[in-house]
Protein backbone atom coordinates (compact mmCIF):
# COMPACT_ATOMS: atom_id res chain seq x y z
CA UNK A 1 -50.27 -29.85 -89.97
CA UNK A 2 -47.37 -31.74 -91.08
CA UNK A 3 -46.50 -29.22 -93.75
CA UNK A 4 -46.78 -26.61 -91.06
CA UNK A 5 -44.41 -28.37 -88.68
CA UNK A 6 -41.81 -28.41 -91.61
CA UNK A 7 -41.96 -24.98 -91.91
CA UNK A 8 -41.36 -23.98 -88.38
CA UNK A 9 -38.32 -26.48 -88.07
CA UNK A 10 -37.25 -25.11 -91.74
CA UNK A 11 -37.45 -21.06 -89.83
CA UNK A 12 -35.45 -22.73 -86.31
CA UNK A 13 -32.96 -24.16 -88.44
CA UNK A 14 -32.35 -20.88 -90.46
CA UNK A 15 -32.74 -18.73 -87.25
CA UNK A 16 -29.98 -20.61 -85.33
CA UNK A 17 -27.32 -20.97 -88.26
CA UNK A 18 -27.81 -17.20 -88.98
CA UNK A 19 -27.18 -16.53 -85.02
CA UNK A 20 -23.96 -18.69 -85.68
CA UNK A 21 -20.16 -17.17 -84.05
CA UNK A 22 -16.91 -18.67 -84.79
CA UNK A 23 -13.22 -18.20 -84.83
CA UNK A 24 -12.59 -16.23 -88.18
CA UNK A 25 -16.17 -14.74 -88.05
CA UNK A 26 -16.28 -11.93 -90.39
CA UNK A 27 -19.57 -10.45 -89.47
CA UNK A 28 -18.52 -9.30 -86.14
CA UNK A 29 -19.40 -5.64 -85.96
CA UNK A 30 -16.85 -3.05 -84.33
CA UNK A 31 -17.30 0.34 -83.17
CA UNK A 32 -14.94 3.18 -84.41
CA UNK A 33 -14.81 6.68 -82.63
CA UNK A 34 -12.08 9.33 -81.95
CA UNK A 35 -11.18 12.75 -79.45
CA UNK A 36 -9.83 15.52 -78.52
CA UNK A 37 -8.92 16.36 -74.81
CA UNK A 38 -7.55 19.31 -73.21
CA UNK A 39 -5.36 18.08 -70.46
CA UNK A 40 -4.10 19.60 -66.76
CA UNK A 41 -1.35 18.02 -65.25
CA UNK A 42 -0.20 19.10 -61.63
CA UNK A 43 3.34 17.59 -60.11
CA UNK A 44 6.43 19.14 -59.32
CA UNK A 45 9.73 20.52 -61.67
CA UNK A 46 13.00 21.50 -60.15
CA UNK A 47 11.39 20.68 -56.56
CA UNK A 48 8.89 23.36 -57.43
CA UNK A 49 4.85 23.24 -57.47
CA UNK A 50 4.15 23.34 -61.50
CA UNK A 51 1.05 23.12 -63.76
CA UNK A 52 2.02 21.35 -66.79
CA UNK A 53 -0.83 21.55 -69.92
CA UNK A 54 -1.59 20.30 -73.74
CA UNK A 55 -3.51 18.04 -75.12
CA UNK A 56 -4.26 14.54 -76.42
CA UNK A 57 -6.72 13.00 -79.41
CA UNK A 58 -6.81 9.64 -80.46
CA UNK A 59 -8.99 6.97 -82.45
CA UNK A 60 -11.14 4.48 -80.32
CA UNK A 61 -11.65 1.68 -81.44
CA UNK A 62 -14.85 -0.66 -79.71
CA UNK A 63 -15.53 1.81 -77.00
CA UNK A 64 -12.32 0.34 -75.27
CA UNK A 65 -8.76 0.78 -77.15
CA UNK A 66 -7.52 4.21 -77.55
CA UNK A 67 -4.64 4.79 -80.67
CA UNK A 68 -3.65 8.54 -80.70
CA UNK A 69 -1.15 10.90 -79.03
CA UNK A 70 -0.74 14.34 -76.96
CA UNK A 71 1.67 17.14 -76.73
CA UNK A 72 2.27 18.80 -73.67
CA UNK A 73 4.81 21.94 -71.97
CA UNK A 74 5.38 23.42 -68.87
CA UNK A 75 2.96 26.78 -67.96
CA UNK A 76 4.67 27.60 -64.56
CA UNK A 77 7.35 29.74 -63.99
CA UNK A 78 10.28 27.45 -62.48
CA UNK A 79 13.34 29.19 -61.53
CA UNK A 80 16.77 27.31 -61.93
CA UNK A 81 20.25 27.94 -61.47
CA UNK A 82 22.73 28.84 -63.98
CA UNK A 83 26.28 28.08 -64.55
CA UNK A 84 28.95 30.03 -65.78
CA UNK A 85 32.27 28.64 -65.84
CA UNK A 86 33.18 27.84 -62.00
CA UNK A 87 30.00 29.91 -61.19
CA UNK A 88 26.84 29.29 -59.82
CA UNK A 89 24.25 31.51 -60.22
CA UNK A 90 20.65 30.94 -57.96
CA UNK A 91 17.67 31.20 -59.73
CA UNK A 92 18.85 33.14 -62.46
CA UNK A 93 16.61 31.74 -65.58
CA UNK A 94 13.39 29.79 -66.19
CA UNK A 95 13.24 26.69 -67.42
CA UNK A 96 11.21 25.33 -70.85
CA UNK A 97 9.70 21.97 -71.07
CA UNK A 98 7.94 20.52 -73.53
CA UNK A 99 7.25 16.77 -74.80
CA UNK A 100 5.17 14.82 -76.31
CA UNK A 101 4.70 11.54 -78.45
CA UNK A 102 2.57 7.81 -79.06
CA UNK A 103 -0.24 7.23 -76.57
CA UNK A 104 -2.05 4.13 -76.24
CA UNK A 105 -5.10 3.30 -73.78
CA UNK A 106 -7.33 0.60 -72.85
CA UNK A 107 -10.57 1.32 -70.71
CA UNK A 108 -11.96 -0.98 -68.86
CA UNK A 109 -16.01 -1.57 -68.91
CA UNK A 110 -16.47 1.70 -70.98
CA UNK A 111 -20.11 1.58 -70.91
CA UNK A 112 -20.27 2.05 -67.31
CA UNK A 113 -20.93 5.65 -65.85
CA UNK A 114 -17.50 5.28 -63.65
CA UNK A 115 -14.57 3.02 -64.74
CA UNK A 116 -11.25 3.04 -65.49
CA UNK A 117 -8.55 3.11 -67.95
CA UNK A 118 -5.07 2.55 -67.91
CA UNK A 119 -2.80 4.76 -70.43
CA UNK A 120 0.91 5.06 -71.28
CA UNK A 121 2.75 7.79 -73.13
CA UNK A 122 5.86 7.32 -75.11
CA UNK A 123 7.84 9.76 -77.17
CA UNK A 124 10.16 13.07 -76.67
CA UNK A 125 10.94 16.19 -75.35
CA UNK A 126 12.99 19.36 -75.00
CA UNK A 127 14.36 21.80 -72.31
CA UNK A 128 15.98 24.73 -72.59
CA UNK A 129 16.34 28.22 -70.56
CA UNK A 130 14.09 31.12 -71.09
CA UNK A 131 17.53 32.65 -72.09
CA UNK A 132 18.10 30.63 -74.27
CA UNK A 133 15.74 32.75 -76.86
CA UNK A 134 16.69 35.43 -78.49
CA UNK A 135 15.85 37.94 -80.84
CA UNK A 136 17.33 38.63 -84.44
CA UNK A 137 15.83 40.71 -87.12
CA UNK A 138 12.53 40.62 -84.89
CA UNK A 139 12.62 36.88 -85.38
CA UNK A 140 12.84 34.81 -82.45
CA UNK A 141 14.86 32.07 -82.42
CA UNK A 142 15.74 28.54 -79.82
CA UNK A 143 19.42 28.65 -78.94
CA UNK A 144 20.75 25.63 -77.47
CA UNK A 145 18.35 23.00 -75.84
CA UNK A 146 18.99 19.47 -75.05
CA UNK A 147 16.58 16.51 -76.22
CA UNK A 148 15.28 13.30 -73.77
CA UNK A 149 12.86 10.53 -73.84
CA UNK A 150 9.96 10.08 -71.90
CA UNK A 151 7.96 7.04 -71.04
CA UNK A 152 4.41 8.26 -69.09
CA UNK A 153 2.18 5.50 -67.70
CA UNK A 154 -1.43 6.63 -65.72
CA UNK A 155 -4.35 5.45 -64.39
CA UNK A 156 -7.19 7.26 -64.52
CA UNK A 157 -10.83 7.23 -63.02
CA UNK A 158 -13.09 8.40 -65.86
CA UNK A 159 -17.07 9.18 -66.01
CA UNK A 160 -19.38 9.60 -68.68
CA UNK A 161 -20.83 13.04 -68.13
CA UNK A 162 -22.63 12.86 -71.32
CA UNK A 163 -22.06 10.75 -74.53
CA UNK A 164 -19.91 13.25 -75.82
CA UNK A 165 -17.67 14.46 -72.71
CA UNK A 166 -15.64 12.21 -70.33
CA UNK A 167 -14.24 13.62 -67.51
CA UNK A 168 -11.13 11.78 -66.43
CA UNK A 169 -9.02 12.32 -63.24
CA UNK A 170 -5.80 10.52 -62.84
CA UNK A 171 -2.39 10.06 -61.70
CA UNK A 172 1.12 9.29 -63.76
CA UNK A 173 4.88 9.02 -63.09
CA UNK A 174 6.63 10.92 -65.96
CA UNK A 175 10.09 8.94 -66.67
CA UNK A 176 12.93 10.96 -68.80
CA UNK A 177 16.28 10.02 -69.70
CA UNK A 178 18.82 11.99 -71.47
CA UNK A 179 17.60 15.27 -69.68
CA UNK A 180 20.79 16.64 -68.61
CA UNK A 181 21.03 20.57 -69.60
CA UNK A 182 23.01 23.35 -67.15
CA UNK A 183 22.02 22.45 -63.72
CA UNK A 184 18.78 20.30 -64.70
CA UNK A 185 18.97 16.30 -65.03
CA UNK A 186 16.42 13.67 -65.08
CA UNK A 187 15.85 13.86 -61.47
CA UNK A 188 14.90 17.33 -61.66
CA UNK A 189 11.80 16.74 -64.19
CA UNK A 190 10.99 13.31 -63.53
CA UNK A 191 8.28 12.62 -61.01
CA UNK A 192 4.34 11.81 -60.32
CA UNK A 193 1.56 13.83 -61.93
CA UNK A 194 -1.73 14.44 -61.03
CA UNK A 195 -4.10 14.67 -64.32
CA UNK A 196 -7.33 16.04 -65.26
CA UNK A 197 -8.51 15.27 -68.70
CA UNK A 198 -11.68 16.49 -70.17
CA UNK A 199 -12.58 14.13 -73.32
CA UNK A 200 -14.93 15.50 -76.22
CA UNK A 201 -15.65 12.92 -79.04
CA UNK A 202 -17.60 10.09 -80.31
CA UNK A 203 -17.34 7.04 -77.70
């Protein structure tokens, strides 16, 4: 009996060391994932209704901290003005945009069917005018086009539809600075976005 007593406190004693956490634990296991999303983005360019779409992918790392980044560019047609010396002309060209860059998120109980994440975008872009294209030797080529940075932050409501798609609705601000090309400025492609993400990957 005695010898039978050891041995369960000897098994106890083993069991509860072994179950042991602390600080600089080593043995803590982590979770390692990644996606790719195609993304829709709805808001407004040059005080005109636009869709703007791309896409994002990153590396998730525990279910919860997103590392990656997305490239996106304007599919609407959005008219703007040109100028020509003293002259203004109305609606005369379309615009390009495109930008893109670093994008890190954090979701928040990731496990649950509906939760939510909070995201930020940071990186550049490019405008020009559709005019601004032309043809040489049937080789297109970009003419002038002016550079700016962009800072995007979103929240979005996401649900696991399955264990390989999330579907992810949200809403952004898109912030620029340097945007200042013909008759287009920051103001004119800055502004809120409404954004629907569909997620395929390991989560």
């Amino acid at each position: 009996m005695k010898k039978i007593l050891i041995l369960l406190l000897a098994l106890t004693l083993q069991q509860t060391f072994a179950q042991e956490q602390t600080l600089l634990s080593s043995s803590t296991e982590y979770s390692n994932g990644g996606f790719g999303a195609p993304v829709i983005k709805y808001t407004s360019i040059n005080d005109q209704s636009s869709l703007i779409v791309g896409g994002r992918g990153g590396w998730i790392i525990n279910h919860s901290l997103i590392i990656g980044g997305g490239v996106y560019g304007l599919a609407s047609q959005v008219t703007v003005d040109v100028i020509e010396g003293d002259n203004i002309l109305k609606d005369a060209d379309e615009l390009r945009l495109m930008y893109g860059g670093f994008e890190v998120e954090y979701i928040f109980t990731p496990s649950k069917v509906i939760h939510v994440s909070l995201y930020t975008l940071l990186g550049m872009g490019g405008i020009s005018y559709r005019s601004d294209f032309y043809e040489d030797n049937d080789n297109y080529h970009m003419g002038d086009q002016t550079r700016f940075f962009v800072a995007e932050p979103a929240v979005n409501l996401e649900v696991n539809v399955t264990t390989f798609f999330h579907l992810a609705l949200g809403a952004s601000y898109r912030f620029t600075s340097g945007a200042e090309y013909q008759s287009i400025s920051n103001s004119n492609i800055s502004g809120f976005n409404g954004m629907l993400t569909f997620k395929f990957g390991k989560f």
